[in-house]
Protein backbone atom coordinates (compact mmCIF):
# COMPACT_ATOMS: atom_id res chain seq x y z
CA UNK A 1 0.00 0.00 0.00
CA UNK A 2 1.26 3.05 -1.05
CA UNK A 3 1.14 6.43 1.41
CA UNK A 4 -0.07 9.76 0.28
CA UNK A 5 4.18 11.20 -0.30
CA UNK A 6 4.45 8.10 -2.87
CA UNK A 7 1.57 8.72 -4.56
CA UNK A 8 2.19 12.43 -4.96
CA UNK A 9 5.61 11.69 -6.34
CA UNK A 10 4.38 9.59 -8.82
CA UNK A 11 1.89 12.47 -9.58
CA UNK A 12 5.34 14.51 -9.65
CA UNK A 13 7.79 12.66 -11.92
CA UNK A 14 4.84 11.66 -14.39
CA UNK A 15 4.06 15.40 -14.84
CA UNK A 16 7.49 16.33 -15.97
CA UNK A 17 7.44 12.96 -18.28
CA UNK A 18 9.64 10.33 -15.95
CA UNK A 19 8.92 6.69 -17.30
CA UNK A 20 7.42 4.40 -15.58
CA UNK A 21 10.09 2.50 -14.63
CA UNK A 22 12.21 5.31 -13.17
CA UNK A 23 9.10 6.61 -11.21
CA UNK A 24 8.36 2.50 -9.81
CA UNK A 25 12.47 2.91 -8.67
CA UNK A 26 12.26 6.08 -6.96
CA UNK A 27 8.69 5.56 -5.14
CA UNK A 28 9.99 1.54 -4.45
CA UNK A 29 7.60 -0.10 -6.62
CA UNK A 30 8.16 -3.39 -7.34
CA UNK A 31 6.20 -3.55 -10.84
CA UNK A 32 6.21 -0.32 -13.01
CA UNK A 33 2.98 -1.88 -14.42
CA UNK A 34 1.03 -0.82 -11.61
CA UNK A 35 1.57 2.47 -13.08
CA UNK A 36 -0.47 1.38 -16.40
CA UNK A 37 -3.45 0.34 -13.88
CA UNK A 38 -5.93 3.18 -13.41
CA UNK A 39 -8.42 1.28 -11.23
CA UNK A 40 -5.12 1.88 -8.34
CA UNK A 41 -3.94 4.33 -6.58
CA UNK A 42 -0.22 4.29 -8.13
CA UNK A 43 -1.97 4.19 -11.85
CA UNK A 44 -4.53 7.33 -11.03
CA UNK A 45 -1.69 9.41 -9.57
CA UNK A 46 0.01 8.60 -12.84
CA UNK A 47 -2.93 9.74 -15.04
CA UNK A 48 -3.29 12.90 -13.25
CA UNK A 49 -0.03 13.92 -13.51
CA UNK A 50 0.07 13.23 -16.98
CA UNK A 51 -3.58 14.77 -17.76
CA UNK A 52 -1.67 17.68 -15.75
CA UNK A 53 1.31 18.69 -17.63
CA UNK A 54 -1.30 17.65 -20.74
CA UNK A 55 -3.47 20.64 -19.28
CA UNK A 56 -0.90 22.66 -18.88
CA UNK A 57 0.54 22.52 -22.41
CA UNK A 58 -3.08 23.32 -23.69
CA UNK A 59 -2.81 26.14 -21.40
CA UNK A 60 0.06 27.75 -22.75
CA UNK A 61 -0.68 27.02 -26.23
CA UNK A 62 -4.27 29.05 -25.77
CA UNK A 63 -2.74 31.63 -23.88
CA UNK A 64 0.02 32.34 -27.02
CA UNK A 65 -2.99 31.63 -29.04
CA UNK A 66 -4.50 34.84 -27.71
CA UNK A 67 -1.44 36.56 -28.11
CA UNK A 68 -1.78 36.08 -32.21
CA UNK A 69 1.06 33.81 -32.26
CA UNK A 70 0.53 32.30 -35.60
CA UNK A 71 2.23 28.88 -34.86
CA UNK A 72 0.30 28.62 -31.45
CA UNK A 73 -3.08 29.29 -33.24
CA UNK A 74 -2.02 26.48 -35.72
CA UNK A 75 -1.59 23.83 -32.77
CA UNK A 76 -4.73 25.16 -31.20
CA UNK A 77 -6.40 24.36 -34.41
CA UNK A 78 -5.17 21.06 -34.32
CA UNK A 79 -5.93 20.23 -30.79
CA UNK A 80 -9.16 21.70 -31.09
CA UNK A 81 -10.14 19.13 -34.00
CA UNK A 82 -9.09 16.34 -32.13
CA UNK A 83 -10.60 17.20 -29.26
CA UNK A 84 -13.78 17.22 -31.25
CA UNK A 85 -12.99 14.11 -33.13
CA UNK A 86 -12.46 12.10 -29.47
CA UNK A 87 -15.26 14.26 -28.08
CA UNK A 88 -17.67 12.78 -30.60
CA UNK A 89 -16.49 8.92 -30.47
CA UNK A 90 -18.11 8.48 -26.67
C-alpha cells in the first residue's frame, strides 16, 4: 500500500514525463505496471499527472494563441479538432 508522499511523487515525476520504470524505482515499486493500472492508486496518480502537464501545455498554447502567435493558433487548431474528433467517439 502506497502512502499519500508516494503517490504524490508519482503524480510529480509523471508530470514532468519520468517513465514508468524510473518513477516505480524512486517511489519503491516493485512492478512499473502498476503504473499502467488506473483502477489503483499508483496508476490514477500517474494519469493525473500526466492529464496535468497535458493541461498545462493546452494552457500555454491558448494563452500564445490569444497573443496572435501564428504557430500557437495552428496547434490550437489542431488540438481543437481532435478534441472534437475524441469528443464525438463516446
Amino acid at each position: 500500500m502506497l502512502n499519500e508522499q508516494q503517490l504524490k511523487e508519482i503524480e510529480d515525476f509523471a508530470y514532468l514525463y519520468i517513465d514508468k520504470k524510473d518513477i516505480a524505482l524512486v517511489v519503491d515499486l516493485a512492478d512499473p505496471s502498476v503504473l499502467s493500472d488506473t483502477d489503483s492508486a499508483a496508476g490514477k496518480a500517474f494519469a493525473k499527472g500526466r492529464i496535468k502537464r497535458k493541461a498545462q501545455f493546452h494552457k500555454n498554447i491558448t494563452a500564445l494563441s490569444d497573443q496572435l502567435s501564428s504557430p500557437a493558433q495552428a496547434i490550437e487548431s489542431k488540438l481543437a479538432e481532435s478534441t472534437y474528433l475524441n469528443d464525438t467517439k463516446s
